[in-house]
C-alpha atoms as a PDB file:
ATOM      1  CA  UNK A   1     149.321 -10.381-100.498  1.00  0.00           C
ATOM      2  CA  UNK A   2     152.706 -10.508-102.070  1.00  0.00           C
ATOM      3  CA  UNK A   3     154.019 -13.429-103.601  1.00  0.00           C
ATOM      4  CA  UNK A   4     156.380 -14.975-101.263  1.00  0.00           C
ATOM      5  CA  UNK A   5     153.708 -15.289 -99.278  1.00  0.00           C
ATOM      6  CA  UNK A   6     150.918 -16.320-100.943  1.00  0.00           C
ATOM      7  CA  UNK A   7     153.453 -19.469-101.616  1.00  0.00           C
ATOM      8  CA  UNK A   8     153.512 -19.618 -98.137  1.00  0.00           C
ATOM      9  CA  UNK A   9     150.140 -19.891 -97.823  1.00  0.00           C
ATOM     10  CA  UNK A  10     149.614 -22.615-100.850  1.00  0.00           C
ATOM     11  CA  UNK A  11     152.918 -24.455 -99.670  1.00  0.00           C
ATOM     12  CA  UNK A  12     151.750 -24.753 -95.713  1.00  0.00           C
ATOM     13  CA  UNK A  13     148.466 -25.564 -97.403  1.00  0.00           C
ATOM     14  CA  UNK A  14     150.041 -28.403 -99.329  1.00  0.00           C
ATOM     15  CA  UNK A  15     152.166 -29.938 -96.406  1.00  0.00           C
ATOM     16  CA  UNK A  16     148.375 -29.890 -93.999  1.00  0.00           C
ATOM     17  CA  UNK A  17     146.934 -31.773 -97.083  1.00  0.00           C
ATOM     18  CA  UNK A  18     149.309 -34.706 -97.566  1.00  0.00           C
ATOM     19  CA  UNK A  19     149.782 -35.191 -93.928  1.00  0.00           C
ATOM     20  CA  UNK A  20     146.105 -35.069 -93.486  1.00  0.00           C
ATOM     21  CA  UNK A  21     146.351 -37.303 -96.609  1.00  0.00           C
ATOM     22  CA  UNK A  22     148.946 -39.631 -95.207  1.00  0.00           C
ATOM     23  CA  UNK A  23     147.258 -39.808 -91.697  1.00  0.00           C
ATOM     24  CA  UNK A  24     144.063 -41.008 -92.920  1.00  0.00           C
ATOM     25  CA  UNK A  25     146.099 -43.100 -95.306  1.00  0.00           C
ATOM     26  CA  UNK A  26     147.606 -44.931 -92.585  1.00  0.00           C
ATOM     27  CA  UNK A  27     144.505 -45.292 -90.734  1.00  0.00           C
ATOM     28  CA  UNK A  28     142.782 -47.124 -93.216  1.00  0.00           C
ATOM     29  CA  UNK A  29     145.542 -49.418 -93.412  1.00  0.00           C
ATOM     30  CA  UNK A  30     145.694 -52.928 -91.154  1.00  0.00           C
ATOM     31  CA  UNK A  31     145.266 -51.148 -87.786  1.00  0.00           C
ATOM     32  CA  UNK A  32     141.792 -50.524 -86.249  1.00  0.00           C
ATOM     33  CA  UNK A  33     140.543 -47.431 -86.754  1.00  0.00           C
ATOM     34  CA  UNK A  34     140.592 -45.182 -84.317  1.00  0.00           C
ATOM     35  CA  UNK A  35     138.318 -41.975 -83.460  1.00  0.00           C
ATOM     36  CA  UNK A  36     136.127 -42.850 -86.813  1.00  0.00           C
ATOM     37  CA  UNK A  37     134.561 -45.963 -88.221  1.00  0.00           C
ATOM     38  CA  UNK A  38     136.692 -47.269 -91.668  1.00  0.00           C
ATOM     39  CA  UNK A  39     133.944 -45.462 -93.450  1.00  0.00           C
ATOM     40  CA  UNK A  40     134.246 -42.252 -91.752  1.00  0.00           C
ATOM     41  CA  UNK A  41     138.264 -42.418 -92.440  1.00  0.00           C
ATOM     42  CA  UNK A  42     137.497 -43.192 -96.184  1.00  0.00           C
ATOM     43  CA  UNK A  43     135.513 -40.285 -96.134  1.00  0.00           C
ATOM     44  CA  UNK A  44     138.520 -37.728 -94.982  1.00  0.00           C
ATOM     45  CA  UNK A  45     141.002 -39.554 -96.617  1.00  0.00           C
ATOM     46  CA  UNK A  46     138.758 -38.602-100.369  1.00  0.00           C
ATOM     47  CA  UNK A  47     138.665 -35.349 -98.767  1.00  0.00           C
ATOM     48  CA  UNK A  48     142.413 -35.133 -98.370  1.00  0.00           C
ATOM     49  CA  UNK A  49     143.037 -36.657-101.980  1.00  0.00           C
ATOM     50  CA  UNK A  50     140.872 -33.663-103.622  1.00  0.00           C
ATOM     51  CA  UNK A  51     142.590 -31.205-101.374  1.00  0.00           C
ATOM     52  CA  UNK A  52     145.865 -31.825-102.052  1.00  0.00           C
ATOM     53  CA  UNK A  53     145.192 -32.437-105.838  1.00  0.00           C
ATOM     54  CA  UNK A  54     143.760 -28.860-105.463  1.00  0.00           C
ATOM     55  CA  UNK A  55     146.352 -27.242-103.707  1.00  0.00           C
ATOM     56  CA  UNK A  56     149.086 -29.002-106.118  1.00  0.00           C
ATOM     57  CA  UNK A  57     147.613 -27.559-108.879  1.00  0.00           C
ATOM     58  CA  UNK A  58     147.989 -24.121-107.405  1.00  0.00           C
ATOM     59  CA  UNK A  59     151.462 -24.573-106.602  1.00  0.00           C
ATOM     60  CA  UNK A  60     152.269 -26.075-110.149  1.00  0.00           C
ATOM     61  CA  UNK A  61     150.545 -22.869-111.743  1.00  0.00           C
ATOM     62  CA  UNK A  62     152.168 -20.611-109.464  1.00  0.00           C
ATOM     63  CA  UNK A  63     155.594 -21.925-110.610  1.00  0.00           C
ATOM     64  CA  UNK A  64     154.869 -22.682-114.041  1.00  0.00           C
ATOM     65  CA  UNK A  65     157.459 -20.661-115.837  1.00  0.00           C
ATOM     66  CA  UNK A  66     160.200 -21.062-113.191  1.00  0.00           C
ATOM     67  CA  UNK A  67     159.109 -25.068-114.356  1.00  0.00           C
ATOM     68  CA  UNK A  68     158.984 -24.491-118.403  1.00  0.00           C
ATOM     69  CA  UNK A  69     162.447 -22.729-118.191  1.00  0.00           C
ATOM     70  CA  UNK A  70     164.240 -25.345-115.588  1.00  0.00           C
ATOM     71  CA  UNK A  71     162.945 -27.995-118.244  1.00  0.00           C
ATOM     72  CA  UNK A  72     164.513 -26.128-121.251  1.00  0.00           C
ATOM     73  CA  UNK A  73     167.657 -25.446-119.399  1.00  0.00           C
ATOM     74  CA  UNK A  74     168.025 -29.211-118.502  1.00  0.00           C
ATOM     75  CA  UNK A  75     167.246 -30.483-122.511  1.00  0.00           C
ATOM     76  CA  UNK A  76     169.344 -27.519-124.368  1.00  0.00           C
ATOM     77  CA  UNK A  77     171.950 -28.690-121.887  1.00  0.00           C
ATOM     78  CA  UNK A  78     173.178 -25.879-119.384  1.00  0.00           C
ATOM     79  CA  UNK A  79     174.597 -25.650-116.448  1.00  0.00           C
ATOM     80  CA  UNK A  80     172.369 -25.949-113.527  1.00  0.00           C
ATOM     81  CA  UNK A  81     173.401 -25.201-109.742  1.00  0.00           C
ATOM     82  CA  UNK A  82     171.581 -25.066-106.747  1.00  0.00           C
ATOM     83  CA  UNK A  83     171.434 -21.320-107.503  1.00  0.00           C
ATOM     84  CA  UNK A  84     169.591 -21.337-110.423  1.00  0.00           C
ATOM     85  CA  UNK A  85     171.007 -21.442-114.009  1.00  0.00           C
ATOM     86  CA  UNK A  86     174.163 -20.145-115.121  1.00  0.00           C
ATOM     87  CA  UNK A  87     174.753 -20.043-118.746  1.00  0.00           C
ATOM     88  CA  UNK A  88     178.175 -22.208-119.750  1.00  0.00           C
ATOM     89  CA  UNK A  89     180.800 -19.854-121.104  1.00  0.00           C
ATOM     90  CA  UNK A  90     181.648 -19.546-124.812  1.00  0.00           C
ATOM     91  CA  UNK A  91     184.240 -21.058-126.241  1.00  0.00           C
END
């Protein structure tokens, strides 16, 4: 698997775990549960938080040095676009 798609993969994997998250989230909230008892919906929504811890992990180590050299860029002060970096020219 090549890399543009594995962070596909971990990316679609993210997006099913917060809205799974968020769903359950909701459902726990004031309204009456619905398909499960409140327990059963506390149960998925700890599910749901471990998942998308999990999967946000993977995509924070998959971009970890596009991360580490954003975050010296933005402190050393350069020039950052919605391209990427471009260096400021000399004077």
């Amino acid at each position: 698997m090549n890399k543009s798609k594995l962070n596909y993969a971990v990316d679609m994997g993210l997006l099913l775990a917060f809205s799974s998250l968020a769903l359950s989230g909701l459902s726990l909230w004031p309204f009456r549960p619905i398909f499960f008892t409140r327990h059963g919906w506390r149960g998925v929504h700890r599910l749901a938080a471990l998942f998308t811890l999990g999967m946000a992990t993977v995509h924070i180590l998959l971009h970890g040095r596009w991360i580490a050299k954003m975050t010296r860029m933005v402190f050393e002060g350069s020039h950052i676009t919605s391209y990427g970096c471009i260096p400021e020219a000399p004077n």
